[in-house]
PDB file of N, CA and C in Angstrom:
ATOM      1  N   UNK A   1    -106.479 169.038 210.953  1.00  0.00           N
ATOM      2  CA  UNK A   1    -105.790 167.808 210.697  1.00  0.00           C
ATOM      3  C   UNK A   1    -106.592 166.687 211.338  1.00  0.00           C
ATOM      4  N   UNK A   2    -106.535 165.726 210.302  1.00  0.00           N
ATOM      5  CA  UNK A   2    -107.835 164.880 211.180  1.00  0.00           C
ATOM      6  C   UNK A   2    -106.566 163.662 211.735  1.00  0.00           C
ATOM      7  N   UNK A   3    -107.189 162.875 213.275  1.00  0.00           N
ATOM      8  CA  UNK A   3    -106.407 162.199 213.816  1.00  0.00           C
ATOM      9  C   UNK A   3    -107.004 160.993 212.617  1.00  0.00           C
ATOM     10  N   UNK A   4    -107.659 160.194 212.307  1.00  0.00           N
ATOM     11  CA  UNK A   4    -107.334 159.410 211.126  1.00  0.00           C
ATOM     12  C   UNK A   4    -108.403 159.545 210.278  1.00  0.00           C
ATOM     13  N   UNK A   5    -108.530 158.812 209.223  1.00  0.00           N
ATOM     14  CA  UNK A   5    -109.696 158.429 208.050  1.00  0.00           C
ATOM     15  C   UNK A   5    -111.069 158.558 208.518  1.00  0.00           C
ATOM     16  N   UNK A   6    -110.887 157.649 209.691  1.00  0.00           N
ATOM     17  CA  UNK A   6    -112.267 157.162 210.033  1.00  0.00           C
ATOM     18  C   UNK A   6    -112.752 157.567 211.128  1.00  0.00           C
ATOM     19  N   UNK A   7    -112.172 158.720 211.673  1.00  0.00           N
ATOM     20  CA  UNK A   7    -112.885 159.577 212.837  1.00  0.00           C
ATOM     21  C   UNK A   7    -113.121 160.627 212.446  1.00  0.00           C
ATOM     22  N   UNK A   8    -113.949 161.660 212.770  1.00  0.00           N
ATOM     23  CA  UNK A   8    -114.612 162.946 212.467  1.00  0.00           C
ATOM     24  C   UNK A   8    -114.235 163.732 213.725  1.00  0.00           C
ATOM     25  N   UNK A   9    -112.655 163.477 214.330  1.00  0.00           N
ATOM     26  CA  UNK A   9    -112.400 163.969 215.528  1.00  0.00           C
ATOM     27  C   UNK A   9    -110.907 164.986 214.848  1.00  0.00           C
ATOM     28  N   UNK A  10    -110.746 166.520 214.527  1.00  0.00           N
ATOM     29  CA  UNK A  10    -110.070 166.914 214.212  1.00  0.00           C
ATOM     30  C   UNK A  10    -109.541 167.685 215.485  1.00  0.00           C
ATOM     31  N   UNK A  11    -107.855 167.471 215.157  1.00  0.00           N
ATOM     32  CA  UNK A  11    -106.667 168.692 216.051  1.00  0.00           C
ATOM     33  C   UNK A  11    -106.953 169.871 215.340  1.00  0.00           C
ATOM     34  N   UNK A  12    -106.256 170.663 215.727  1.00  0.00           N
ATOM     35  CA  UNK A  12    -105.395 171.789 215.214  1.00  0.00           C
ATOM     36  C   UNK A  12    -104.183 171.723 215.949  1.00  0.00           C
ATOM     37  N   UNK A  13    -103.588 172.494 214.827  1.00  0.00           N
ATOM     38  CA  UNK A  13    -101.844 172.751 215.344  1.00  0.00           C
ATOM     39  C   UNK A  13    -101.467 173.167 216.751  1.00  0.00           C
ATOM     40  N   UNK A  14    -102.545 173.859 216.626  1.00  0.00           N
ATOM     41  CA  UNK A  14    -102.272 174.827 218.149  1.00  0.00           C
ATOM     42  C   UNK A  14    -102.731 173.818 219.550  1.00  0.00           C
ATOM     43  N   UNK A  15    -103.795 172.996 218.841  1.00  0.00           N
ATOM     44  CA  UNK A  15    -104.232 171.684 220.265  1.00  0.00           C
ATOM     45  C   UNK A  15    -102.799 171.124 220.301  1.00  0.00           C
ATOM     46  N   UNK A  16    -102.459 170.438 219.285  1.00  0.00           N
ATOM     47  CA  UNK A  16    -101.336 169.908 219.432  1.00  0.00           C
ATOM     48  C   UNK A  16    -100.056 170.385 220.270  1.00  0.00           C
ATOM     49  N   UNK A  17     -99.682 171.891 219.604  1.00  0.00           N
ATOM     50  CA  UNK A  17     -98.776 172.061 220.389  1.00  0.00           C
ATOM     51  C   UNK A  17     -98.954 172.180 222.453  1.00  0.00           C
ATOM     52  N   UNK A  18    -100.848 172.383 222.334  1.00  0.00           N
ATOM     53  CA  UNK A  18    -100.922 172.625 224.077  1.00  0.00           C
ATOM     54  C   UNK A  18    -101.074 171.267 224.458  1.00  0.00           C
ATOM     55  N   UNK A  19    -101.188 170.145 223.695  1.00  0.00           N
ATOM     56  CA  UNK A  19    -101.209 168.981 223.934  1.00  0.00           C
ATOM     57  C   UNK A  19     -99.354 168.721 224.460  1.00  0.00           C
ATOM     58  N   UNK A  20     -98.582 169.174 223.793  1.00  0.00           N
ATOM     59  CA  UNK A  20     -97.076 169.335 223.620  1.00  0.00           C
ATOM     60  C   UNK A  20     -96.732 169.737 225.261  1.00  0.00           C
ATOM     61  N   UNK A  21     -96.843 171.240 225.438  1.00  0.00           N
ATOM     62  CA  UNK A  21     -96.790 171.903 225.993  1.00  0.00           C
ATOM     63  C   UNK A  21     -97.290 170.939 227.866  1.00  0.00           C
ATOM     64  N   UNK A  22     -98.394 170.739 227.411  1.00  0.00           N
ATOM     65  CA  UNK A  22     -98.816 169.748 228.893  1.00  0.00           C
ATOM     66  C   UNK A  22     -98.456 168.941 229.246  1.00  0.00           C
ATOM     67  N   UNK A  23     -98.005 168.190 228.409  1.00  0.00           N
ATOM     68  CA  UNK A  23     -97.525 166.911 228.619  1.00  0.00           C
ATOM     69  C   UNK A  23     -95.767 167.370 229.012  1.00  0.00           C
ATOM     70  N   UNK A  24     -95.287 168.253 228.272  1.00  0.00           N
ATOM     71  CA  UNK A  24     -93.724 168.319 228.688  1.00  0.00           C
ATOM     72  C   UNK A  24     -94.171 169.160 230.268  1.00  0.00           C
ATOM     73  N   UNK A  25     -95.071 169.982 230.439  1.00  0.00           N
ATOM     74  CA  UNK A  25     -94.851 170.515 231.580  1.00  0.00           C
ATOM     75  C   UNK A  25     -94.981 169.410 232.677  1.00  0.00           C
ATOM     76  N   UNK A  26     -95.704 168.484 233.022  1.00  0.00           N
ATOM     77  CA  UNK A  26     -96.408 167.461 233.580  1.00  0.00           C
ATOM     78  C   UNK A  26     -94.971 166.613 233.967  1.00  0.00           C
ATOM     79  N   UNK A  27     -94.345 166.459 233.057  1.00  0.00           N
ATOM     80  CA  UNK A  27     -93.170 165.792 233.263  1.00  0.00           C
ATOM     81  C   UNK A  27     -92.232 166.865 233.816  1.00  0.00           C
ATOM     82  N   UNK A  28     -92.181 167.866 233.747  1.00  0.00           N
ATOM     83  CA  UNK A  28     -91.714 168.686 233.931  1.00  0.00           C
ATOM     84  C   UNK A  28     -91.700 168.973 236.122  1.00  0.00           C
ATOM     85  N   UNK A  29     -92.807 168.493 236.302  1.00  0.00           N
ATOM     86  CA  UNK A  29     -93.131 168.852 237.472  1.00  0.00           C
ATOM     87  C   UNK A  29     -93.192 167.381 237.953  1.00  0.00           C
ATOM     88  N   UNK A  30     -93.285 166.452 237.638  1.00  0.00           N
ATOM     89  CA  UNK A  30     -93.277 164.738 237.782  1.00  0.00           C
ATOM     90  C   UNK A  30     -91.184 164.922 238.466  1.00  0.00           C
ATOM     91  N   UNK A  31     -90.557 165.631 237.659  1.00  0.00           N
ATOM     92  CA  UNK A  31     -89.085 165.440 237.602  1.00  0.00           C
ATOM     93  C   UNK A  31     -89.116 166.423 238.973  1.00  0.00           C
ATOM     94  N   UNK A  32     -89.502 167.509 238.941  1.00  0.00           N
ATOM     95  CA  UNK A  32     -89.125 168.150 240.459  1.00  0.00           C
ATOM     96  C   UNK A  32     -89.670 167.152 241.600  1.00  0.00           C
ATOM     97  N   UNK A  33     -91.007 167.059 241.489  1.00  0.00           N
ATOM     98  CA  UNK A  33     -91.352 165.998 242.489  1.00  0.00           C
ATOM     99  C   UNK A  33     -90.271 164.895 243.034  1.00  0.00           C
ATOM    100  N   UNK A  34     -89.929 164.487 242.069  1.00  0.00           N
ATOM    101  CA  UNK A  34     -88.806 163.287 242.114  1.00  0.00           C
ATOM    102  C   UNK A  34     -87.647 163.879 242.996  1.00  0.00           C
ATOM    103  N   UNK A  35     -87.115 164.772 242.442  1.00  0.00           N
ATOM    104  CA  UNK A  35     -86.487 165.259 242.884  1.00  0.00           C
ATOM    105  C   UNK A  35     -86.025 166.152 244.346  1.00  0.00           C
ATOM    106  N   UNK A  36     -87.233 166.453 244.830  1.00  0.00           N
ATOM    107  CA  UNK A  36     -87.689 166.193 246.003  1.00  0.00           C
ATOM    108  C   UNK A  36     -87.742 165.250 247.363  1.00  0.00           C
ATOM    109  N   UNK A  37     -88.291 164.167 246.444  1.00  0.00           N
ATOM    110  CA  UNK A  37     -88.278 162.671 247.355  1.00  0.00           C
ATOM    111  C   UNK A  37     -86.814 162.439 247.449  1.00  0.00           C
ATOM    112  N   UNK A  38     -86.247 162.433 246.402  1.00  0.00           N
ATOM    113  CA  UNK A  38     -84.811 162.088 246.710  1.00  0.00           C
ATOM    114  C   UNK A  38     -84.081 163.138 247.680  1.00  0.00           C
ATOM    115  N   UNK A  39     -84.070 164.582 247.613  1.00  0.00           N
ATOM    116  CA  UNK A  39     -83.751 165.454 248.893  1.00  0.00           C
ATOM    117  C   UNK A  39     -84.050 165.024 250.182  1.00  0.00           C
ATOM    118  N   UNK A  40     -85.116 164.857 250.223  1.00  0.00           N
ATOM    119  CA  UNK A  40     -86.014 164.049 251.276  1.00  0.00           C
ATOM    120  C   UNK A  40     -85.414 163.230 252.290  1.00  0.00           C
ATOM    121  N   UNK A  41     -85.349 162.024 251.452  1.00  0.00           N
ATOM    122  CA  UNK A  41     -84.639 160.939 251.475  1.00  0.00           C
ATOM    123  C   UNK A  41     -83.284 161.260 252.104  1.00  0.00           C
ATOM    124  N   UNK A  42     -82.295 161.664 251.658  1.00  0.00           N
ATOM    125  CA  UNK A  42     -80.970 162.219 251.459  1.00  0.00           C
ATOM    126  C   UNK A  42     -80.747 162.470 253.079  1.00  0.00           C
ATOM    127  N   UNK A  43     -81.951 163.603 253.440  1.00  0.00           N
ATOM    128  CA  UNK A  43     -82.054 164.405 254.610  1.00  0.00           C
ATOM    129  C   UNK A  43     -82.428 163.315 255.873  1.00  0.00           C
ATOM    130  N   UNK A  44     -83.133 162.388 255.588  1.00  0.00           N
ATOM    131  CA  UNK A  44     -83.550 161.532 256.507  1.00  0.00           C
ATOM    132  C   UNK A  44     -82.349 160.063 256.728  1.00  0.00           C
ATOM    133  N   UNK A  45     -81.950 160.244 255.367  1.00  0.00           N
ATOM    134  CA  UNK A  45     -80.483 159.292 256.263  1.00  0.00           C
ATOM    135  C   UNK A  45     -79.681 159.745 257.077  1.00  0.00           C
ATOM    136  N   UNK A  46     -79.318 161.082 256.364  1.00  0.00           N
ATOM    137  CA  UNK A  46     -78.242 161.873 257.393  1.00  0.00           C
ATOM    138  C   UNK A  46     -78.922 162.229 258.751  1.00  0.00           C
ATOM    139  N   UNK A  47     -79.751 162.239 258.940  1.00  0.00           N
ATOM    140  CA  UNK A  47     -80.401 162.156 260.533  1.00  0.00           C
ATOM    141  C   UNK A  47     -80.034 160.801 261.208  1.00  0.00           C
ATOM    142  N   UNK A  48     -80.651 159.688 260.634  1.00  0.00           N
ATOM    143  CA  UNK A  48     -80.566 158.881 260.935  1.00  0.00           C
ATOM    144  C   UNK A  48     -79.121 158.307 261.263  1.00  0.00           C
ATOM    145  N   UNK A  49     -77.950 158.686 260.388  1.00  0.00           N
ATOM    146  CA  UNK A  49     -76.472 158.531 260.898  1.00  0.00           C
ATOM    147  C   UNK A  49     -76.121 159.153 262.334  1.00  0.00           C
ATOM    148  N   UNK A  50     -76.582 160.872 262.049  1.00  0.00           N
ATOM    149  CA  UNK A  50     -76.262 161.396 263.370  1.00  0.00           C
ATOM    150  C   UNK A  50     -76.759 160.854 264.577  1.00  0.00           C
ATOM    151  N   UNK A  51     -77.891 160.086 264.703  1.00  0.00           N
ATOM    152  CA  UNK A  51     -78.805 159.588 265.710  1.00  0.00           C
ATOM    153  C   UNK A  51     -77.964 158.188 265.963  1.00  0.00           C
ATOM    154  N   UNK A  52     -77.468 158.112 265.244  1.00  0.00           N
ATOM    155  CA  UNK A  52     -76.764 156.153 265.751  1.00  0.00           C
ATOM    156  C   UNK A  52     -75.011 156.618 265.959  1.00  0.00           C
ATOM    157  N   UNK A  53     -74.707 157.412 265.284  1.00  0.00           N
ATOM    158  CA  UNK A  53     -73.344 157.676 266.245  1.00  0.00           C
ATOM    159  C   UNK A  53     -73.890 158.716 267.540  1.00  0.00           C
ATOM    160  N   UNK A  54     -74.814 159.106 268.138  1.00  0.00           N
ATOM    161  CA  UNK A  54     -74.760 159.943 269.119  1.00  0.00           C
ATOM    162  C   UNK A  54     -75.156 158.857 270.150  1.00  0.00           C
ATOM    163  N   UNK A  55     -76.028 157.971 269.783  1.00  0.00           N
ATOM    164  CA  UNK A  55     -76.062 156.953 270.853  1.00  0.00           C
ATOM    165  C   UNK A  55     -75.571 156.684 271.994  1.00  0.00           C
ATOM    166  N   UNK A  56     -75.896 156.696 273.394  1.00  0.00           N
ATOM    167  CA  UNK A  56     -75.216 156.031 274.367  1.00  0.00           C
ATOM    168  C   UNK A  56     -74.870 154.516 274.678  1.00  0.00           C
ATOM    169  N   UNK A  57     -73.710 154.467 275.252  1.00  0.00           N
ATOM    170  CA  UNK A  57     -72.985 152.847 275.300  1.00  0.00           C
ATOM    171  C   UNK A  57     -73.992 152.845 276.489  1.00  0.00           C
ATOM    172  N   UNK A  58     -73.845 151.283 276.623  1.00  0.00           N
ATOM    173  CA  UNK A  58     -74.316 150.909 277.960  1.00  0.00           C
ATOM    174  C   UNK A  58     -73.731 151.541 279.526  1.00  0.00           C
ATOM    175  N   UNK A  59     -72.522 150.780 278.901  1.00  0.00           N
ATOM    176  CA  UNK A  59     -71.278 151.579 280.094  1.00  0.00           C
ATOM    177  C   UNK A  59     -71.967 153.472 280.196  1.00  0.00           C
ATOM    178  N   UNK A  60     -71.715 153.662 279.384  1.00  0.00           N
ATOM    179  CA  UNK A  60     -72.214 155.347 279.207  1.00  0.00           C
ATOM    180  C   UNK A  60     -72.905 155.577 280.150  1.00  0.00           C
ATOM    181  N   UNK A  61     -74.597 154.963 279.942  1.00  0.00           N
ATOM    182  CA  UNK A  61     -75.550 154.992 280.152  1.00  0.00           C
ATOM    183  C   UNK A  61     -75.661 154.749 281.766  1.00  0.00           C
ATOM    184  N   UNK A  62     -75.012 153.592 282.370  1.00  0.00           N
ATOM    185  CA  UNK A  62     -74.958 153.050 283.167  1.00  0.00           C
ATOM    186  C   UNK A  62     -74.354 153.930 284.349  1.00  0.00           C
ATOM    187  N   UNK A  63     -73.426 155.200 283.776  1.00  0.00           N
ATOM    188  CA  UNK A  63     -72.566 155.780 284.819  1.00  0.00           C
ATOM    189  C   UNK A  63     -73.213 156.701 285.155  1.00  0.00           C
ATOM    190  N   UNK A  64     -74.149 157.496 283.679  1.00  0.00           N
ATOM    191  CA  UNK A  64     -75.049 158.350 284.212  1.00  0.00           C
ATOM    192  C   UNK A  64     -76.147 158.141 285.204  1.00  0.00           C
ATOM    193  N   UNK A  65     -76.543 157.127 285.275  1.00  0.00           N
ATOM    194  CA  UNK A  65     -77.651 156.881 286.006  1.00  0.00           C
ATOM    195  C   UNK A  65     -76.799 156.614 287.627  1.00  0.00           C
ATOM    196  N   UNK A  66     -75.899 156.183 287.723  1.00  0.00           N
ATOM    197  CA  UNK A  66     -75.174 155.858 288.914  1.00  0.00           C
ATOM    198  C   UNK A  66     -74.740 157.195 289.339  1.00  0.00           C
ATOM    199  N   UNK A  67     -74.402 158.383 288.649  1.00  0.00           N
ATOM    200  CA  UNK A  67     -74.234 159.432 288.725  1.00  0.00           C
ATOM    201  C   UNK A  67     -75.376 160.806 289.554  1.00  0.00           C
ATOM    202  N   UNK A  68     -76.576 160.355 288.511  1.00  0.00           N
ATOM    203  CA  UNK A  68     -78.193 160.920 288.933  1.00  0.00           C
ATOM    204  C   UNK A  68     -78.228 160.391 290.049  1.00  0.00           C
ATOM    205  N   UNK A  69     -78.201 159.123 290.447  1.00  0.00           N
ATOM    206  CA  UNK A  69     -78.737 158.531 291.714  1.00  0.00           C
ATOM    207  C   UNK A  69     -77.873 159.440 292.802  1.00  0.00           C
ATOM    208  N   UNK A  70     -76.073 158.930 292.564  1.00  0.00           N
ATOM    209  CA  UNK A  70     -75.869 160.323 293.535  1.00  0.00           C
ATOM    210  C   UNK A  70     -75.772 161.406 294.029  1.00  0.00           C
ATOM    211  N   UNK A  71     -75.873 162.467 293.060  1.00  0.00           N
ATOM    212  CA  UNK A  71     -76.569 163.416 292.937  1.00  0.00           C
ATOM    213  C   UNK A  71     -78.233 163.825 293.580  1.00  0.00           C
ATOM    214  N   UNK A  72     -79.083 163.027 293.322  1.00  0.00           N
ATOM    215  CA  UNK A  72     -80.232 162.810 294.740  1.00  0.00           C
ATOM    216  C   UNK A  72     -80.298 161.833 295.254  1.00  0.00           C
ATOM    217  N   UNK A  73     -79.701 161.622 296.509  1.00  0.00           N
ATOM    218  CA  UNK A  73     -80.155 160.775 297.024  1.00  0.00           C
ATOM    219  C   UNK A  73     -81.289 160.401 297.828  1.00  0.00           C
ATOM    220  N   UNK A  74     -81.646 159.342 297.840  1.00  0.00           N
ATOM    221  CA  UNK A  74     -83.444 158.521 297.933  1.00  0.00           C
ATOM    222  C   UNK A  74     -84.329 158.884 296.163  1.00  0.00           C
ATOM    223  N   UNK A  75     -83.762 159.182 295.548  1.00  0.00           N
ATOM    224  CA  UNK A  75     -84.491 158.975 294.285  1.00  0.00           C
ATOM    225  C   UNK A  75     -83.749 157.145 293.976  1.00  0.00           C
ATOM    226  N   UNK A  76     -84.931 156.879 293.293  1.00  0.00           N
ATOM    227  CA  UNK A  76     -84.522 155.736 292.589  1.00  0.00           C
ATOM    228  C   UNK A  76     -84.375 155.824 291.208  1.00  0.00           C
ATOM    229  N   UNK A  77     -83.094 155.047 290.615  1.00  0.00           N
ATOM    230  CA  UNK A  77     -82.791 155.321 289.538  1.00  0.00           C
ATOM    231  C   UNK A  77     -82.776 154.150 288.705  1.00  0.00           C
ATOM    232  N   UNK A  78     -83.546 153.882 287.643  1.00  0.00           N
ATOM    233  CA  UNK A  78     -83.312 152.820 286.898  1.00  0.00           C
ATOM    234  C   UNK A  78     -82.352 152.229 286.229  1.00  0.00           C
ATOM    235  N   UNK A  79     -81.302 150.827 286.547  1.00  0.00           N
ATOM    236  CA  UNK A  79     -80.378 150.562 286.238  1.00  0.00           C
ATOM    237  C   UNK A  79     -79.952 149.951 284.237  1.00  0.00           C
ATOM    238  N   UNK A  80     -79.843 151.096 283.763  1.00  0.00           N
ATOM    239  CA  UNK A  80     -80.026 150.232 282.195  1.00  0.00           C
ATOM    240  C   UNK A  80     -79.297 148.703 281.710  1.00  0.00           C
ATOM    241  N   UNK A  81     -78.460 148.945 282.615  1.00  0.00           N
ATOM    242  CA  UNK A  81     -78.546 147.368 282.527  1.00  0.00           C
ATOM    243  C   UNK A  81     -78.973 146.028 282.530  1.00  0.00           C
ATOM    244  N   UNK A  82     -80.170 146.312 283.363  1.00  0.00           N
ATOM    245  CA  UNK A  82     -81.126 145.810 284.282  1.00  0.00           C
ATOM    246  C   UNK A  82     -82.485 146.796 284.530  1.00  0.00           C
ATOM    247  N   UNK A  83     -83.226 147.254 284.206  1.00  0.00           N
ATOM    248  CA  UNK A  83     -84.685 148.019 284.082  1.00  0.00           C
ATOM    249  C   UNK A  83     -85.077 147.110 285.137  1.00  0.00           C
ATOM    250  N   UNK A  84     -84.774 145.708 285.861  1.00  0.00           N
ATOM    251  CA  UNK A  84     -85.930 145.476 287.085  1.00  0.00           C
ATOM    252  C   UNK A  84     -85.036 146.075 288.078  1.00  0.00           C
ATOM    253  N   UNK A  85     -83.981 146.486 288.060  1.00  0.00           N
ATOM    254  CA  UNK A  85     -82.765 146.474 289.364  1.00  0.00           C
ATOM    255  C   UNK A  85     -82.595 148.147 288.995  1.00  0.00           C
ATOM    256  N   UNK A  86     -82.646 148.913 290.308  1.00  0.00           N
ATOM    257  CA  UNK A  86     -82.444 150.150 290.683  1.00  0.00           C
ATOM    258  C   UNK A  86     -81.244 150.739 291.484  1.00  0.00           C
ATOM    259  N   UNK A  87     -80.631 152.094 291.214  1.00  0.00           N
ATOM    260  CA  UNK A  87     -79.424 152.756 291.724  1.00  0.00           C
ATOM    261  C   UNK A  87     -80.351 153.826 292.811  1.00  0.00           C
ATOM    262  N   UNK A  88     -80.303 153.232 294.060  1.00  0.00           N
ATOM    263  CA  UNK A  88     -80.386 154.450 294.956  1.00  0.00           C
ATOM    264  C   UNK A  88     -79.499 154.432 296.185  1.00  0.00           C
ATOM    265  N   UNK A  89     -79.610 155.939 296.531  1.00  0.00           N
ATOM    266  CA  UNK A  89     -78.337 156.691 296.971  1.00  0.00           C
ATOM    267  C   UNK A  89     -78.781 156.904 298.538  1.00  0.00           C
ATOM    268  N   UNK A  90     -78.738 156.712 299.719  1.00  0.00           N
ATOM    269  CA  UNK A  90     -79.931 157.174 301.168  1.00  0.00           C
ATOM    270  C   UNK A  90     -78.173 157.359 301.699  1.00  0.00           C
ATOM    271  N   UNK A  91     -78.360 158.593 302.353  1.00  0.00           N
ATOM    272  CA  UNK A  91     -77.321 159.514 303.041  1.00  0.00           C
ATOM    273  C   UNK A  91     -76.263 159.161 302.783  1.00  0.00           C
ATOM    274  N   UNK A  92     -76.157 159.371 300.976  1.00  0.00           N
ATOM    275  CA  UNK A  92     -74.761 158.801 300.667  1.00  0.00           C
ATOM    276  C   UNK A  92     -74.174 157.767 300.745  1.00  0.00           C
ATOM    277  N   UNK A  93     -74.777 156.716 301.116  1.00  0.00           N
ATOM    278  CA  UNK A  93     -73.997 155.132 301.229  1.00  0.00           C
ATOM    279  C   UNK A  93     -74.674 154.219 299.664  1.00  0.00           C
ATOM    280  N   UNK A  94     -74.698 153.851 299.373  1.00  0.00           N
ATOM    281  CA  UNK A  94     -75.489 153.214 297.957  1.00  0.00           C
ATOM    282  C   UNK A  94     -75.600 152.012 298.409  1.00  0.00           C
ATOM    283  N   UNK A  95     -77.146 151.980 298.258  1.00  0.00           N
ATOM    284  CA  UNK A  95     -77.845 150.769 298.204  1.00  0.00           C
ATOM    285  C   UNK A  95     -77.869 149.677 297.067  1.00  0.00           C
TER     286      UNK A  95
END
C-alpha cells in the first residue's frame, strides 16, 4: 500500500498494524507512568499531613526542654522560645 502517489515509500499491513501495536503500547505505558506520579503524589501529601499534625506547640516544646534541663542538671538547654536564652538546672535550683 503506498503512503501516497508521489512517494515510492510503501507499508504493508503488517507495518501498519506494528505501527498500531507501538503506538497503543507507548501510550499504554505513558498511562501507567502517569499513573504512578499520581500514587506518588497521593503518598507524599499524606506524609506531609501526618508531619504537620504531629508537630510540636511551642508550649509543648518549651516544657520539654524545661523538663531535659531537669532531668540533667548543668546541661544547658536551649529555650525554643528564645534559641539565644537557655534552661539550666545546677543542684536543682534553675537558673
Amino acid at each position: 500500500m503506498a503512503v501516497s502517489e508521489k512517494t515510492r515509500i510503501y507499508l504493508t499491513i503488517a507495518s501498519m498494524g506494528a505501527l498500531v501495536i507501538f503506538v497503543g503500547g507507548g501510550a499504554w505505558q505513558a498511562s501507567n507512568f502517569a499513573a504512578d506520579i499520581k500514587t506518588q503524589i497521593a503518598g507524599l501529601r499524606r506524609d506531609i499531613t501526618t508531619l504537620s499534625e504531629e508537630q510540636m506547640s511551642m508550649a509543648k516544646a518549651s516544657e520539654n526542654a524545661l523538663r531535659m534541663a531537669m532531668a540533667n542538671p548543668g546541661v544547658r538547654v536551649p529555650d525554643p522560645r528564645n534559641p539565644g536564652q537557655f534552661f539550666e538546672v545546677r543542684n536543682g535550683v534553675g537558673k
